[in-house]
Protein backbone atom coordinates (compact mmCIF):
# COMPACT_ATOMS: atom_id res chain seq x y z
CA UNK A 1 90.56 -47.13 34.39
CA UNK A 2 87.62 -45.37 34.05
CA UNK A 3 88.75 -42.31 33.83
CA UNK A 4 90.59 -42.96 30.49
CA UNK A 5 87.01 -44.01 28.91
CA UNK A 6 86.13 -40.45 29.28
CA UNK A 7 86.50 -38.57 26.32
CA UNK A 8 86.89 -34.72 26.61
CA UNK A 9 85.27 -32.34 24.38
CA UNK A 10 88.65 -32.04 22.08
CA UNK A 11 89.14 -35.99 21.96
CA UNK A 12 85.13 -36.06 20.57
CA UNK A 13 85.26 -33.43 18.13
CA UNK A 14 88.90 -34.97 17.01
CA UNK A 15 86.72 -38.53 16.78
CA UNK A 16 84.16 -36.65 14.67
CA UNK A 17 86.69 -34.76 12.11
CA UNK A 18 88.32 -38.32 11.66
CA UNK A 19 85.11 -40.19 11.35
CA UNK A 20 83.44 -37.76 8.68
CA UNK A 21 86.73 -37.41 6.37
CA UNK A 22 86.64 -41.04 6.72
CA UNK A 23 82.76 -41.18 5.64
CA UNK A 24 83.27 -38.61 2.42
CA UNK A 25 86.58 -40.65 1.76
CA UNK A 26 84.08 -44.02 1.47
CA UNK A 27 81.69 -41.62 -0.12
CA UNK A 28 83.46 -40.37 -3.19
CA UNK A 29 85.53 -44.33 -3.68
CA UNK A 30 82.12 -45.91 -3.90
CA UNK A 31 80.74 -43.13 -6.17
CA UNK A 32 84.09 -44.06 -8.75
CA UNK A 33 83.23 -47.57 -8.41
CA UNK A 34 78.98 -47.37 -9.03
CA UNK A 35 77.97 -44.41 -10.40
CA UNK A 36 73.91 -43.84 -9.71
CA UNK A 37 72.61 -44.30 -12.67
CA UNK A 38 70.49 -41.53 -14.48
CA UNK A 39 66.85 -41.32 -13.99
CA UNK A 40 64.61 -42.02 -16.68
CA UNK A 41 62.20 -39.12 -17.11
CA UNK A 42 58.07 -39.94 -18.25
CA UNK A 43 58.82 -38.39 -21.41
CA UNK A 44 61.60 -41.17 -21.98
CA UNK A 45 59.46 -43.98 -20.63
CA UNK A 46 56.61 -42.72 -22.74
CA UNK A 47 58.55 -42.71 -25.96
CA UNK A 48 60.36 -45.95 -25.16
CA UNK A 49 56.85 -47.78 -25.19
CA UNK A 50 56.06 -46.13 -28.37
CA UNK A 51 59.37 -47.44 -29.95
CA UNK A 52 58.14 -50.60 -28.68
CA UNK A 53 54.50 -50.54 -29.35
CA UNK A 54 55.74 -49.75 -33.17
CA UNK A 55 57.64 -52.33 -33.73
CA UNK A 56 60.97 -50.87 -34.19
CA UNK A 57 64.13 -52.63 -33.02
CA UNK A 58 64.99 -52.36 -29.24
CA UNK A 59 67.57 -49.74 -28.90
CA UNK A 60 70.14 -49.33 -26.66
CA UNK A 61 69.35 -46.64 -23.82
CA UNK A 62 71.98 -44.37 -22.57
CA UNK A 63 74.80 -45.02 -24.83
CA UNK A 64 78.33 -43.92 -25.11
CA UNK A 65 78.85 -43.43 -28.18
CA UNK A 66 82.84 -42.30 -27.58
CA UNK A 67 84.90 -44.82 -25.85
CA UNK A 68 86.77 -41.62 -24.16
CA UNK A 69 83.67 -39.39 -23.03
CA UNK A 70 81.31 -39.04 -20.58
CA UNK A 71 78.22 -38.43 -23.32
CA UNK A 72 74.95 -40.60 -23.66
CA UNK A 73 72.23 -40.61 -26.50
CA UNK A 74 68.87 -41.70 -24.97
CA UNK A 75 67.84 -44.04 -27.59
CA UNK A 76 70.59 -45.53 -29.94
CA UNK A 77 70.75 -47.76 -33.05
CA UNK A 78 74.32 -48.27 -33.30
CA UNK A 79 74.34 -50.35 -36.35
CA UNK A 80 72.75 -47.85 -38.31
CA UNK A 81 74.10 -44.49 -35.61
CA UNK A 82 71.05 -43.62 -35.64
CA UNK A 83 69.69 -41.82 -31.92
CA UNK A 84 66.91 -40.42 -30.57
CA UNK A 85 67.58 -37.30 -27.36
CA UNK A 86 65.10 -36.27 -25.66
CA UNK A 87 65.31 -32.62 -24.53
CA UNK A 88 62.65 -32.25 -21.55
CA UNK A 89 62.83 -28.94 -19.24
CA UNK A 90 66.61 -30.29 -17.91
CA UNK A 91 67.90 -29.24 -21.19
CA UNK A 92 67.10 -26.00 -20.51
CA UNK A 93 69.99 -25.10 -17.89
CA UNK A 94 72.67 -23.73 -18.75
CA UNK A 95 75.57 -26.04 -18.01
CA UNK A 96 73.34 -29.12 -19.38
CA UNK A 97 72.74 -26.43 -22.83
CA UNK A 98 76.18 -26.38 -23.48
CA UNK A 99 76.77 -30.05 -23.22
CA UNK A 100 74.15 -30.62 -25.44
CA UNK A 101 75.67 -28.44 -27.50
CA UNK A 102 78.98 -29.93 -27.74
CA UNK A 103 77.36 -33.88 -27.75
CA UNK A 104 75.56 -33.06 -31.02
CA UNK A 105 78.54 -31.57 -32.43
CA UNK A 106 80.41 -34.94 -31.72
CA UNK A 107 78.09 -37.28 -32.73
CA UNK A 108 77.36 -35.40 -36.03
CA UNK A 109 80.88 -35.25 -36.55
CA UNK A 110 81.50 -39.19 -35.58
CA UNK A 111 78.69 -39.90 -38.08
CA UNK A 112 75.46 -40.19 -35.95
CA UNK A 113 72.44 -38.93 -37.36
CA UNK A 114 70.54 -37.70 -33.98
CA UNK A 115 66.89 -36.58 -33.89
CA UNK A 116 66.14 -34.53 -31.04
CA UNK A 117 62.55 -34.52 -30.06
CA UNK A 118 60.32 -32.35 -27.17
CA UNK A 119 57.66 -33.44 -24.81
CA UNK A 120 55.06 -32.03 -27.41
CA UNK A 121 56.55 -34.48 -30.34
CA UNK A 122 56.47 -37.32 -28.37
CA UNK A 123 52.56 -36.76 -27.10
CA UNK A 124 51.37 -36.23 -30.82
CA UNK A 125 52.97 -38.94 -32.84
CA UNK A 126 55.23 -36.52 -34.81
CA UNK A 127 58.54 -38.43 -32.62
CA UNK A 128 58.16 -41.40 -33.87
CA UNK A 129 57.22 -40.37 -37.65
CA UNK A 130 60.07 -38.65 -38.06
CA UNK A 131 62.40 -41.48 -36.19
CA UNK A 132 60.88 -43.78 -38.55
CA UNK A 133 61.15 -41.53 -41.55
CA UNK A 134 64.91 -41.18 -40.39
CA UNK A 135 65.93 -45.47 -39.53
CA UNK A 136 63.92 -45.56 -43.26
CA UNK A 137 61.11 -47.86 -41.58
């Protein structure tokens, strides 16, 4: 009997294979099922309490604006589509360029008016001017 406790060097790394396609199976279900969300960056949180600090209606952070697409705005109105993105130094890679790219063309063409606005924008005041200017506040 206790020899067939023993495992032999095959019977391990056959335990291990099994175990970690097992573990990435888990992995990837639980991914589908809670997605982490996305992580607010200082620039958003600073602009956020600026929104708030102003006066302006609460907006809705991170929102699809198509039912079928994978593409948030940062800050959305959408009873008036209006949106705020905020393009800090992420923006700047490639991949995450051409997205942007393609998620202003979609909400300009589903009728969202989208301000985009920098680090710099935000710091000064100029943001929230021109998102005022733009709700008509």
């Amino acid at each position: 009997m206790a020899n067939s406790l023993r495992w032999t060097e095959a019977d391990y790394a056959d335990f291990e294979r099994r175990k970690n396609a097992a573990l990435k199976d888990v992995s990837e279900q639980v991914a589908k099922l809670a997605p982490i969300p996305r992580q607010e960056s200082k620039l958003e949180r600073r602009l956020w309490q600026q929104i708030i600090d102003a006066g302006l209606p609460t907006p809705q952070r991170n929102y699809f604006f198509l039912t079928d697409r994978d593409l948030e705005l940062d800050f959305a109105w959408p009873q008036i589509k209006v949106a705020v993105e905020v393009q800090g130094s992420g923006h700047r890679i490639k991949e995450n360029f051409h997205r942007d790219i393609e998620k202003r063309a979609l909400a300009m063409l589903a009728g969202w008016r989208v301000l985009e606005v920098s680090g710099a924008t935000i710091k000064d005041g100029r943001a929230m001017a021109w998102l005022k200017q733009l709700r008509g506040d």
